[in-house]
C-alpha atoms as a PDB file:
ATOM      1  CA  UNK A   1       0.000   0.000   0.000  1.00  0.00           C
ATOM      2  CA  UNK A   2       3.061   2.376   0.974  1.00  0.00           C
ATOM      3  CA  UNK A   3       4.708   1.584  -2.428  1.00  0.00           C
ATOM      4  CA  UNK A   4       1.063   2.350  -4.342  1.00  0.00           C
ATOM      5  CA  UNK A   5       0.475   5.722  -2.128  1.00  0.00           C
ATOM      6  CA  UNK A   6       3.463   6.560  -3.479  1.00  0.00           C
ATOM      7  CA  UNK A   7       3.368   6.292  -7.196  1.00  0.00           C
ATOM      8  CA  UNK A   8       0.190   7.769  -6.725  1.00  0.00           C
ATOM      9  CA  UNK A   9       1.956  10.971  -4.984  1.00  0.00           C
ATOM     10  CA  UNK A  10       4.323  11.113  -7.517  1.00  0.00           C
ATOM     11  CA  UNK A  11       2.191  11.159 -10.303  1.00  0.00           C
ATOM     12  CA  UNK A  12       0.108  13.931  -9.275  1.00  0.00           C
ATOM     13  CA  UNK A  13       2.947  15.921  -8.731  1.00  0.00           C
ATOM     14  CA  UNK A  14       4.529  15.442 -12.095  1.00  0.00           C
ATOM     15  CA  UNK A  15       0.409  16.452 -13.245  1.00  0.00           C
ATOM     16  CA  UNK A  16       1.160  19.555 -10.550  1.00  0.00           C
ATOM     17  CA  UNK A  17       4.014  20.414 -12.352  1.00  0.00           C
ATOM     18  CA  UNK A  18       3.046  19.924 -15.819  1.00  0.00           C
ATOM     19  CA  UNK A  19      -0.112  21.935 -15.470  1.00  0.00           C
ATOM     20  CA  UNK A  20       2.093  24.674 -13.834  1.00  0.00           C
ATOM     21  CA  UNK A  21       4.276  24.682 -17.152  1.00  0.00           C
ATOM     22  CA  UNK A  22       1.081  24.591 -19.263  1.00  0.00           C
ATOM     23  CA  UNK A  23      -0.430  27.625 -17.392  1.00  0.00           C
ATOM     24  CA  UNK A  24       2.776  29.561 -17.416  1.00  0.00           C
ATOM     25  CA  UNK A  25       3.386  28.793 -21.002  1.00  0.00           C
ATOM     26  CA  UNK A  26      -0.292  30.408 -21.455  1.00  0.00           C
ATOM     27  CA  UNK A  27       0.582  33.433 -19.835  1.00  0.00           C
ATOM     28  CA  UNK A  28       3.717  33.836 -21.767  1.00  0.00           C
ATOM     29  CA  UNK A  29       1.751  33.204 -24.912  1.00  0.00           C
ATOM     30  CA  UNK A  30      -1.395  35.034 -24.896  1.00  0.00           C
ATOM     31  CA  UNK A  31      -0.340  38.708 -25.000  1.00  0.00           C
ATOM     32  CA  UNK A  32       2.109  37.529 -28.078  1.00  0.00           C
ATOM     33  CA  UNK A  33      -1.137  35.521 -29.344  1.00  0.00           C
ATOM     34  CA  UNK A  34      -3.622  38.739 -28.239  1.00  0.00           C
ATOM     35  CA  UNK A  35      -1.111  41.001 -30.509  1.00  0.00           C
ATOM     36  CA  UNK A  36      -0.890  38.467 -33.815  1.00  0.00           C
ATOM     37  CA  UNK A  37      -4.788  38.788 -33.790  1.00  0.00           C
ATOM     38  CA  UNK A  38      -5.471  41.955 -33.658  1.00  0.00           C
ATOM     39  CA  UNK A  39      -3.392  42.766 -36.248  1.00  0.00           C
ATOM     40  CA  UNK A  40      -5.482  40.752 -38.666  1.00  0.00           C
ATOM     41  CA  UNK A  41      -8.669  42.497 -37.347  1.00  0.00           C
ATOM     42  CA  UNK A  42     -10.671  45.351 -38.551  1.00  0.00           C
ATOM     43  CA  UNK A  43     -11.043  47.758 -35.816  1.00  0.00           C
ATOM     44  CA  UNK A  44     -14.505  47.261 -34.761  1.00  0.00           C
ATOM     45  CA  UNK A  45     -13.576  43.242 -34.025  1.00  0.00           C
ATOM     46  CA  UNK A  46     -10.513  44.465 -31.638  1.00  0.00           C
ATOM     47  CA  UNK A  47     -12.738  46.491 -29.924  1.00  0.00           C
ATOM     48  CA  UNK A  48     -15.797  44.500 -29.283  1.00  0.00           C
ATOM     49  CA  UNK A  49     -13.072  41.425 -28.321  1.00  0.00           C
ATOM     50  CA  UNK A  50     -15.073  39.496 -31.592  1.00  0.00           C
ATOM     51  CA  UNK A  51     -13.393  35.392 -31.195  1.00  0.00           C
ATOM     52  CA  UNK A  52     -14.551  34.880 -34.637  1.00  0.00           C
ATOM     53  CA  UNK A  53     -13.373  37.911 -37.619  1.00  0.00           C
ATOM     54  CA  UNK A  54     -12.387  38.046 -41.428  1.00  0.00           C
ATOM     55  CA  UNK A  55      -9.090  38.012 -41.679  1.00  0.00           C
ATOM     56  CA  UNK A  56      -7.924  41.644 -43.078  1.00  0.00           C
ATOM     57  CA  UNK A  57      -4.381  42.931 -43.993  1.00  0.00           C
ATOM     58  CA  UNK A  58      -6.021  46.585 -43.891  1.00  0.00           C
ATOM     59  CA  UNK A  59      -3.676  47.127 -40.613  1.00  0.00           C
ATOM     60  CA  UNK A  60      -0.158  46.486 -42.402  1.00  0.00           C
ATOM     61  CA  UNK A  61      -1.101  48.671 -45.561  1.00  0.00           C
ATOM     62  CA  UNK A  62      -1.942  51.505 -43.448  1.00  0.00           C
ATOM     63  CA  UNK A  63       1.519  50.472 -41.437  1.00  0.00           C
ATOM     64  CA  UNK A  64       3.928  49.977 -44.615  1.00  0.00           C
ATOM     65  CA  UNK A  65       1.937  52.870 -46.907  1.00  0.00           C
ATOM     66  CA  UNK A  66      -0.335  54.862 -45.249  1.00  0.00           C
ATOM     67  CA  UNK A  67       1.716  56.882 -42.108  1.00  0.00           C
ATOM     68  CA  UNK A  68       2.953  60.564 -42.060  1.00  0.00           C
ATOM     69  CA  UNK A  69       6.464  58.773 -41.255  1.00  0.00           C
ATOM     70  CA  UNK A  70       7.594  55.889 -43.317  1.00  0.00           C
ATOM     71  CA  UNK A  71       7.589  52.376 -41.301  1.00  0.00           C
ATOM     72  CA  UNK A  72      10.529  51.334 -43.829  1.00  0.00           C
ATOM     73  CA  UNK A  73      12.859  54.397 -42.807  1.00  0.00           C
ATOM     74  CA  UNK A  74      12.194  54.557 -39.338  1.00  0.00           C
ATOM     75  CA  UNK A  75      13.453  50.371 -40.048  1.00  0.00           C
ATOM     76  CA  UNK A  76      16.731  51.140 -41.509  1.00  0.00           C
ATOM     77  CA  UNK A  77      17.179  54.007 -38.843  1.00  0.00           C
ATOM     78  CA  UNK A  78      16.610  51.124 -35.964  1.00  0.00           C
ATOM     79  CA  UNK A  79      18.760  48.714 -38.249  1.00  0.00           C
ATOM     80  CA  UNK A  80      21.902  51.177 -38.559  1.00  0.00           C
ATOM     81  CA  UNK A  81      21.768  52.033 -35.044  1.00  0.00           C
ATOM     82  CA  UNK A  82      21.342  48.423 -33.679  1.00  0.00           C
ATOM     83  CA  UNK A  83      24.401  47.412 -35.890  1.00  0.00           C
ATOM     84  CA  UNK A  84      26.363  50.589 -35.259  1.00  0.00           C
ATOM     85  CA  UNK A  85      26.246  50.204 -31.991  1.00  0.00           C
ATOM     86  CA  UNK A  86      26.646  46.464 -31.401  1.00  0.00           C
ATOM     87  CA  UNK A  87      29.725  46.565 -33.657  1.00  0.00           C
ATOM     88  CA  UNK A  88      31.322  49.436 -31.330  1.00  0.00           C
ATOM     89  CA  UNK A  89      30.214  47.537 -28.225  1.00  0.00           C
ATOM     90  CA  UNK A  90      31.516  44.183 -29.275  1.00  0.00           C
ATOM     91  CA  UNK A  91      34.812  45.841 -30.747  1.00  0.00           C
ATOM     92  CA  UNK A  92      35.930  47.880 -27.191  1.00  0.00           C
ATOM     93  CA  UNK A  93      34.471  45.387 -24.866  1.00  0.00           C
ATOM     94  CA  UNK A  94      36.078  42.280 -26.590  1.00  0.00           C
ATOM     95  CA  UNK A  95      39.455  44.085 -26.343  1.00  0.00           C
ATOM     96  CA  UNK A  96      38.741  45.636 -22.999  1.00  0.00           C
ATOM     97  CA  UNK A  97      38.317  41.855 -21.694  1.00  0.00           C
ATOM     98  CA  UNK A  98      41.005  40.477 -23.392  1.00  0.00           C
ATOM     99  CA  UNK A  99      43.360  43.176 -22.212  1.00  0.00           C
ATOM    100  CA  UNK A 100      42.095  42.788 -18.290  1.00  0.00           C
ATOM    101  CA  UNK A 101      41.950  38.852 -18.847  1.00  0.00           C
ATOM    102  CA  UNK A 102      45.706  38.557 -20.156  1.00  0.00           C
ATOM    103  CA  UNK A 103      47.518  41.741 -19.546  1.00  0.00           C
ATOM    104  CA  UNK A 104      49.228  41.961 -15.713  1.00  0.00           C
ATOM    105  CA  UNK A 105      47.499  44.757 -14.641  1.00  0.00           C
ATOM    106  CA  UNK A 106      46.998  45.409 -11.008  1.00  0.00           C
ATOM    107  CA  UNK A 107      44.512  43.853  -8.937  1.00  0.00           C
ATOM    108  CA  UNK A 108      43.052  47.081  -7.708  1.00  0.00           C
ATOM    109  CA  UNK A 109      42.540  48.497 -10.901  1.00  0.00           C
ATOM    110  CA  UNK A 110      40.743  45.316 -12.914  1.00  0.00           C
ATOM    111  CA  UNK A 111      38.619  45.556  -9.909  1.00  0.00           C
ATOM    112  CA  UNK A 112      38.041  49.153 -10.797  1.00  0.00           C
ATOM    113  CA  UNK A 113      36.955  49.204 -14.305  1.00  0.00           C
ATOM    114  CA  UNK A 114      34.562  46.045 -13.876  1.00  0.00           C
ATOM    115  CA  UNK A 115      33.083  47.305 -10.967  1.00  0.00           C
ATOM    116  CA  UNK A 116      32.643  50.741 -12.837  1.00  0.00           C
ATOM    117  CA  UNK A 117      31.450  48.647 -15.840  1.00  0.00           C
ATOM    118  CA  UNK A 118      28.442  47.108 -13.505  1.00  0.00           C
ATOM    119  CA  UNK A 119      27.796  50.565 -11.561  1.00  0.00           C
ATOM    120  CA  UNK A 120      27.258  51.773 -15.036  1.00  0.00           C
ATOM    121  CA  UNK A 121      25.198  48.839 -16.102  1.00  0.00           C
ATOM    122  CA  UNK A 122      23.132  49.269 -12.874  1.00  0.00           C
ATOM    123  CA  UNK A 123      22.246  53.185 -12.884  1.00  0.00           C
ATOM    124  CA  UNK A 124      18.748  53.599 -14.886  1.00  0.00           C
ATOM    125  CA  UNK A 125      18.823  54.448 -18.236  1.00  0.00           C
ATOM    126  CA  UNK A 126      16.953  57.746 -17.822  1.00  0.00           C
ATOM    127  CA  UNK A 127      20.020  59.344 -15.715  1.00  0.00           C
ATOM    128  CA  UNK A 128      21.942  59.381 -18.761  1.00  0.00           C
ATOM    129  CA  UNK A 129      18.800  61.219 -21.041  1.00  0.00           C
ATOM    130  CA  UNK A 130      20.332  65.025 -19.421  1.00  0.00           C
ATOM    131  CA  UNK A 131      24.169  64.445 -20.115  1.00  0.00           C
ATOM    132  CA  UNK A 132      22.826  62.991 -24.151  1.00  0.00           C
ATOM    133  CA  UNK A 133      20.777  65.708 -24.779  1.00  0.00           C
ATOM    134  CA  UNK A 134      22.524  69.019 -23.811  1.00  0.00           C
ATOM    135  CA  UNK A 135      25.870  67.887 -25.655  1.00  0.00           C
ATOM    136  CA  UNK A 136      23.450  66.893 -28.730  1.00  0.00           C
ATOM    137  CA  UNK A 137      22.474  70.170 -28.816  1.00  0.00           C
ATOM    138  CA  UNK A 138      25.591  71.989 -28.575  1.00  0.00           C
ATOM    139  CA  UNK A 139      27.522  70.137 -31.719  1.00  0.00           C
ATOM    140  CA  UNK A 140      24.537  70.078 -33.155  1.00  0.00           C
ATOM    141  CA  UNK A 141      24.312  66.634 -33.923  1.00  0.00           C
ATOM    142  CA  UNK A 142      20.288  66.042 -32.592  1.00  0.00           C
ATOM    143  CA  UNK A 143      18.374  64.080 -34.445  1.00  0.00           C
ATOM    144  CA  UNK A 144      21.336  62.366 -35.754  1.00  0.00           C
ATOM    145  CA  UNK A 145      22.036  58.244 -35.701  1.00  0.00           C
ATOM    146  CA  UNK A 146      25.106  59.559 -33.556  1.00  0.00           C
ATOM    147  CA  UNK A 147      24.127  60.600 -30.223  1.00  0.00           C
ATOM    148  CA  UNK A 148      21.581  57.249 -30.001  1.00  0.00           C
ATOM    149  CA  UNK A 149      24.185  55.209 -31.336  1.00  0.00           C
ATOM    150  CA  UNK A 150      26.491  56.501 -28.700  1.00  0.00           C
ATOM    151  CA  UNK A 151      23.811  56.226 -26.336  1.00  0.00           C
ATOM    152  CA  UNK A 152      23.123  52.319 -26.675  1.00  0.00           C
ATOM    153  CA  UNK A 153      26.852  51.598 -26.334  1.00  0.00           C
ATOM    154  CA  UNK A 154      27.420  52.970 -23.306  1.00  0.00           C
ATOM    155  CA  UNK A 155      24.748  51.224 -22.317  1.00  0.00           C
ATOM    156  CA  UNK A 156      25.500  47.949 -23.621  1.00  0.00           C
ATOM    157  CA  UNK A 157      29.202  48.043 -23.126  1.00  0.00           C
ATOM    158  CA  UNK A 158      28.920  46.707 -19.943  1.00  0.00           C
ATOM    159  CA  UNK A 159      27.154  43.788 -20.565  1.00  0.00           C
ATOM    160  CA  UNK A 160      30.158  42.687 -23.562  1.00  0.00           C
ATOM    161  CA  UNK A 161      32.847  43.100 -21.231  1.00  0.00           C
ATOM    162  CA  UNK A 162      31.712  41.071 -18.176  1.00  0.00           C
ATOM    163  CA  UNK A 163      30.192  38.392 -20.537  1.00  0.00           C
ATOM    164  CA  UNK A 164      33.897  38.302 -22.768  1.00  0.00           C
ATOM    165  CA  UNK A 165      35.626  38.547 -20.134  1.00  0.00           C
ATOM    166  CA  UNK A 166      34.332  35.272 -18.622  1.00  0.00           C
ATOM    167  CA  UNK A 167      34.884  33.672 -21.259  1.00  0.00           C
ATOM    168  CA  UNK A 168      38.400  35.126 -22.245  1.00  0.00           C
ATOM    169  CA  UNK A 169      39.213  33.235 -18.481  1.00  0.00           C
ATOM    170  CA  UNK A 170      37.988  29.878 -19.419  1.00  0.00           C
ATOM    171  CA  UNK A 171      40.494  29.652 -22.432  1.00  0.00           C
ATOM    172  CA  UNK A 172      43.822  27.975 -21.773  1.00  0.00           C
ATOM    173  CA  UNK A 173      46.854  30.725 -22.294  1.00  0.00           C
ATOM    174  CA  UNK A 174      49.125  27.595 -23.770  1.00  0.00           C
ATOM    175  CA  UNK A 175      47.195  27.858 -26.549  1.00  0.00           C
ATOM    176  CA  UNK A 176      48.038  31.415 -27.280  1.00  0.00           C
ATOM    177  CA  UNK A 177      51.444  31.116 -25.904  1.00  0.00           C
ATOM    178  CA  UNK A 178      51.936  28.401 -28.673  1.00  0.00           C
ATOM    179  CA  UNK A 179      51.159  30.552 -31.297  1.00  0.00           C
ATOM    180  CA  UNK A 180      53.345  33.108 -30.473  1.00  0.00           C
ATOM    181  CA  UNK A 181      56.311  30.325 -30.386  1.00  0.00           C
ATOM    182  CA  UNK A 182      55.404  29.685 -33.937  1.00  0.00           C
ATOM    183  CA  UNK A 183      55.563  33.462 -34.621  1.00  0.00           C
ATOM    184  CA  UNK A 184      51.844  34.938 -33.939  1.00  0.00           C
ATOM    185  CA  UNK A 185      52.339  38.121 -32.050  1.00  0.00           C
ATOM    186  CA  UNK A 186      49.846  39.134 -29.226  1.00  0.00           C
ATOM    187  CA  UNK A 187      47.289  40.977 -31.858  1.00  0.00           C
ATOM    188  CA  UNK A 188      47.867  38.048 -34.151  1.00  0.00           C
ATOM    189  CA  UNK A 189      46.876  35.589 -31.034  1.00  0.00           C
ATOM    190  CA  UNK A 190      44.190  38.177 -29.945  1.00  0.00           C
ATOM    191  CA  UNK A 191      42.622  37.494 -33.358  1.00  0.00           C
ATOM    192  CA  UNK A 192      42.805  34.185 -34.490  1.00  0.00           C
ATOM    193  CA  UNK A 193      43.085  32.164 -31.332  1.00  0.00           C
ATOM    194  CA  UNK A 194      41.488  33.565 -28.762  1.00  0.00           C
ATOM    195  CA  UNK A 195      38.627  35.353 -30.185  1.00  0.00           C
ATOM    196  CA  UNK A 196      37.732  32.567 -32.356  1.00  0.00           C
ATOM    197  CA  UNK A 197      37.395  30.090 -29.506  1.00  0.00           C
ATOM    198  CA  UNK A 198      35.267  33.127 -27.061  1.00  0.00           C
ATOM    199  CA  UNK A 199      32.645  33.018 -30.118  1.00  0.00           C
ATOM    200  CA  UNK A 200      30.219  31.830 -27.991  1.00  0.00           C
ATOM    201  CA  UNK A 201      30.421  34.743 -25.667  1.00  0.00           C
ATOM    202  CA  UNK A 202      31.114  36.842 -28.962  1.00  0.00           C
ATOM    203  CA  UNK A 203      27.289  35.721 -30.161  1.00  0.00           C
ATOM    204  CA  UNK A 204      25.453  35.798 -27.215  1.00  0.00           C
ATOM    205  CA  UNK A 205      27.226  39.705 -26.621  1.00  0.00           C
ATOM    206  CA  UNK A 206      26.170  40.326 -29.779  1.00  0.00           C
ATOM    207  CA  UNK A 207      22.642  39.568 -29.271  1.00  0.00           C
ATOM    208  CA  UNK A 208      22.162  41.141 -26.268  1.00  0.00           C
ATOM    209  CA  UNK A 209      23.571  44.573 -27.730  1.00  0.00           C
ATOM    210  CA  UNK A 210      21.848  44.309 -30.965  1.00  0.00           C
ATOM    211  CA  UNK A 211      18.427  43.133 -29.062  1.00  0.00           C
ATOM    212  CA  UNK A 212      18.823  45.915 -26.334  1.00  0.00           C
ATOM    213  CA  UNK A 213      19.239  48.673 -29.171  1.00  0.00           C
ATOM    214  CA  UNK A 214      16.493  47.398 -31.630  1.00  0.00           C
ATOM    215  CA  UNK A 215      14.057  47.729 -28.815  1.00  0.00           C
ATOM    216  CA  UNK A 216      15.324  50.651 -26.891  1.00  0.00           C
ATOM    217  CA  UNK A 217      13.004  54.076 -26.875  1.00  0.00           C
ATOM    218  CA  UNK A 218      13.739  56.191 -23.989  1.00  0.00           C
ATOM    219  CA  UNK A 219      17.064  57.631 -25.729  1.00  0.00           C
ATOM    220  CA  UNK A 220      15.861  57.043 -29.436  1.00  0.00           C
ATOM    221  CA  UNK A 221      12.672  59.543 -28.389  1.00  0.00           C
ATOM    222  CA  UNK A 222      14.486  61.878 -26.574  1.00  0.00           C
ATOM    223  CA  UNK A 223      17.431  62.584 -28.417  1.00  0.00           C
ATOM    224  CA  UNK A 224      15.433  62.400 -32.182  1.00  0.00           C
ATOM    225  CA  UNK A 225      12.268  64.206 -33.086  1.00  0.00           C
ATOM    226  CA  UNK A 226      11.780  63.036 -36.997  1.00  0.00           C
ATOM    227  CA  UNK A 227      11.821  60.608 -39.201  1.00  0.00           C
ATOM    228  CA  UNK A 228      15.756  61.332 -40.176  1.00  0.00           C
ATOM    229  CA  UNK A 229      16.745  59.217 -37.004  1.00  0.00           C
ATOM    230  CA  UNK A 230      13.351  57.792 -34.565  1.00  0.00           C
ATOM    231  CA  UNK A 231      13.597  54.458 -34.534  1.00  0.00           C
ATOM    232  CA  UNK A 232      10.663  52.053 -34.854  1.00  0.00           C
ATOM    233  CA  UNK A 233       9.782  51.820 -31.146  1.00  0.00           C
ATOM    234  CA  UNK A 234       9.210  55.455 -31.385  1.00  0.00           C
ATOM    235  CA  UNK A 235       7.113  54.876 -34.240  1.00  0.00           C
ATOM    236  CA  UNK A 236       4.869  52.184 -32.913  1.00  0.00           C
ATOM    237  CA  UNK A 237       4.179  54.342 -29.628  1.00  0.00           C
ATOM    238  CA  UNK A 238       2.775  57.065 -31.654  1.00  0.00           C
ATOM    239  CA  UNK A 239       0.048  55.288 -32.973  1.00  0.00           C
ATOM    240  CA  UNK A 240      -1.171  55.756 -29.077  1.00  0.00           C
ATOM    241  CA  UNK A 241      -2.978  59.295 -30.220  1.00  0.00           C
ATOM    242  CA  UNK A 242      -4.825  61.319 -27.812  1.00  0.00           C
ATOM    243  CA  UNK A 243      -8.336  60.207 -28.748  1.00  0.00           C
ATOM    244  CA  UNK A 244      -7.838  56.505 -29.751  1.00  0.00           C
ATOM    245  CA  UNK A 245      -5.576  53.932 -29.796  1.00  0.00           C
ATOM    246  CA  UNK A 246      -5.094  52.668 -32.976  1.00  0.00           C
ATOM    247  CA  UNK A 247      -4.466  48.820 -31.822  1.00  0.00           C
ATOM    248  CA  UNK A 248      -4.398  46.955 -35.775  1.00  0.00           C
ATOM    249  CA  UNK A 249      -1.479  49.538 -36.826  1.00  0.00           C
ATOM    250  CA  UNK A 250       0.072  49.324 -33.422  1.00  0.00           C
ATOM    251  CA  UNK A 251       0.062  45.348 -33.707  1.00  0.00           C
ATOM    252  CA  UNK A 252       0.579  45.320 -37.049  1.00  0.00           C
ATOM    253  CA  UNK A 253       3.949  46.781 -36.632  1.00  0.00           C
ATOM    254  CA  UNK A 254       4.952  45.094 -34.116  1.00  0.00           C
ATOM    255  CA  UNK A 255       4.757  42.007 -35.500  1.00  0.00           C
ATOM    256  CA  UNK A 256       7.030  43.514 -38.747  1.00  0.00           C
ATOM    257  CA  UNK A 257       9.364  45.345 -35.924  1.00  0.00           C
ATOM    258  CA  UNK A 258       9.855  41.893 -34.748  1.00  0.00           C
ATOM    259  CA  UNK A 259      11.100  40.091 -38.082  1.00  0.00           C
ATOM    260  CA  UNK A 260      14.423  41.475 -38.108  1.00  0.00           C
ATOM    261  CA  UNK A 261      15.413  40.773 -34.641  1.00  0.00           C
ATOM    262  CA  UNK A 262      13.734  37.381 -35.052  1.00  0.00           C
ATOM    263  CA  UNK A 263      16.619  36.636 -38.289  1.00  0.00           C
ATOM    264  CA  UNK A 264      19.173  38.342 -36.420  1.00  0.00           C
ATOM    265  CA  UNK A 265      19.171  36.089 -33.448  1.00  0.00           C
ATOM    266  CA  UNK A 266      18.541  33.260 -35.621  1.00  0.00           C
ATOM    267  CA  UNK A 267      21.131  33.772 -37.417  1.00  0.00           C
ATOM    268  CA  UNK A 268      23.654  34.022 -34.185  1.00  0.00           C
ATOM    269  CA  UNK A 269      22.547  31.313 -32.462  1.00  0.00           C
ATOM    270  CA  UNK A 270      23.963  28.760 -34.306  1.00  0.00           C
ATOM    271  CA  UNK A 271      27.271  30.858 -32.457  1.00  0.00           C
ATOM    272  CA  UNK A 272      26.322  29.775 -29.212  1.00  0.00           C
ATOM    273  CA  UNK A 273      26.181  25.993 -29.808  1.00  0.00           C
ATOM    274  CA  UNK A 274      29.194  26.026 -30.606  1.00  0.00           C
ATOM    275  CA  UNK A 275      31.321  24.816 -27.661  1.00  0.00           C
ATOM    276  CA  UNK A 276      34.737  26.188 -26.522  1.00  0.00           C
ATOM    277  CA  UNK A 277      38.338  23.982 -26.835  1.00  0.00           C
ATOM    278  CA  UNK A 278      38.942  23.691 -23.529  1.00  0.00           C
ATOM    279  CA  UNK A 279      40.440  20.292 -23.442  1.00  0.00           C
ATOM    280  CA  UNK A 280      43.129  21.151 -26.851  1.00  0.00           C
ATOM    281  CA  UNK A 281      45.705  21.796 -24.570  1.00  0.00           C
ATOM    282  CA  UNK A 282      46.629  18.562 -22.496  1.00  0.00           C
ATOM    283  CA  UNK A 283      47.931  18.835 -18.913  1.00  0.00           C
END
């Protein structure tokens, strides 16, 4: 009887548990779901919560054609940005890493920069809006890619370093040290030994920064004002208006904001698969 209460305990929790996945999974899914649907709606069916609609693509027309402000430009603004500043991010904090993970530098001051690197990291976002803006306006670059770009990779920085420099420690130095016995130097190692084998860390860096800066909108509204640089979370919050919400158009872009960083991080993944040569070098 013990051995039957038993299995009998043990299967309702694993039904405990799998309901609990279920319902979470639910939760995740349904504002993602609510979104998809609405975008296919007519406005009267998203407003009167209508199950069963006609299909329309009425919302995406009005998205791609329709708008005082071009959905396809304020695209390649949030593309050029994203990539501008994930390349400068990944370039300074990969050798930022790489020069507090090899070089000999002292104790206290490795301790300093990453610790300044997380403080940094930590601070909200909006501190940072005052000391963008002013300088913006005083060289006259506002409403530029440049102060946004600059923006994002201050913010991401952080992130790149601590996750490059993790992995930078995991690597074996005999393998670098070997290549500069067979005549590498230290950028030559730097490039095709060591950064090759952090690409892992390189790829999931990269998708954090590019991810972070697609969807940012705090600095992209308030150091742009037009269509020359606002990015597309700027331009899917204005179709909030002051006597509707226009929920189709709103979801409608969304879902087409979405499709680039959906390729880009498919694209990188197959980078983090990949797994690091850790045993190459044996002891």
């Amino acid at each position: 009887m013990r051995g039957l209460s038993g299995t009998s305990g043990r299967a309702w929790a694993y039904r405990a548990r799998y309901l609990g996945l279920v319902g979470a999974s639910a939760l995740t899914l349904a504002p993602f779901l609510w979104v998809g649907t609405n975008a296919f709606k007519f406005f009267k069916d998203i407003v009167q919560w209508s199950w069963t609609f006609e299909p329309t693509l009425v919302n995406f027309r009005r998205v791609l054609f329709e708008q005082d402000i071009s959905f396809l430009r304020l695209g390649v603004n949030s593309l050029v940005i994203a990539l501008a500043s994930m390349a400068i991010s990944l370039t300074c904090g990969a050798l930022g890493a790489y020069s507090l993970s090899r070089f000999r530098w002292p104790r206290a001051i490795t301790a300093f920069v990453l610790g300044w690197m997380l403080f940094v990291h930590m601070v909200p976002p909006i501190t940072f809006t005052g000391p963008f803006f002013l300088p913006a306006r005083f060289f006259d670059v506002y409403n530029t890619y440049l102060p946004v770009i600059a923006a994002h990779t201050i913010i991401t920085l952080p992130v790149v370093m601590w996750i490059m420099k993790g992995f930078f420690d995991e690597l074996p130095k005999e393998l670098e040290e070997a290549a500069m016995v067979d005549g590498c130097n230290r950028t030559g190692s730097f490039l095709r030994i060591a950064l090759p084998l952090a690409g892992p860390g390189l790829g999931a860096a990269a998708i954090l920064a590019f991810l972070f800066s697609w969807n940012e909108f705090l600095f992209a509204l308030t150091l742009t004002s037009t269509a020359e640089a606002t990015t597309i979370p700027v331009g899917v919050a204005k179709f909030s208006q002051e006597f509707a919400i226009l929920y189709g158009e709103m979801s409608a872009a969304s879902i087409l904001a979405s499709i680039p960083a959906l390729i880009f991080v498919a694209a990188a993944q197959k980078q983090l698969v990949k797994g690091l040569t850790l045993g190459a070098v044996k002891g």
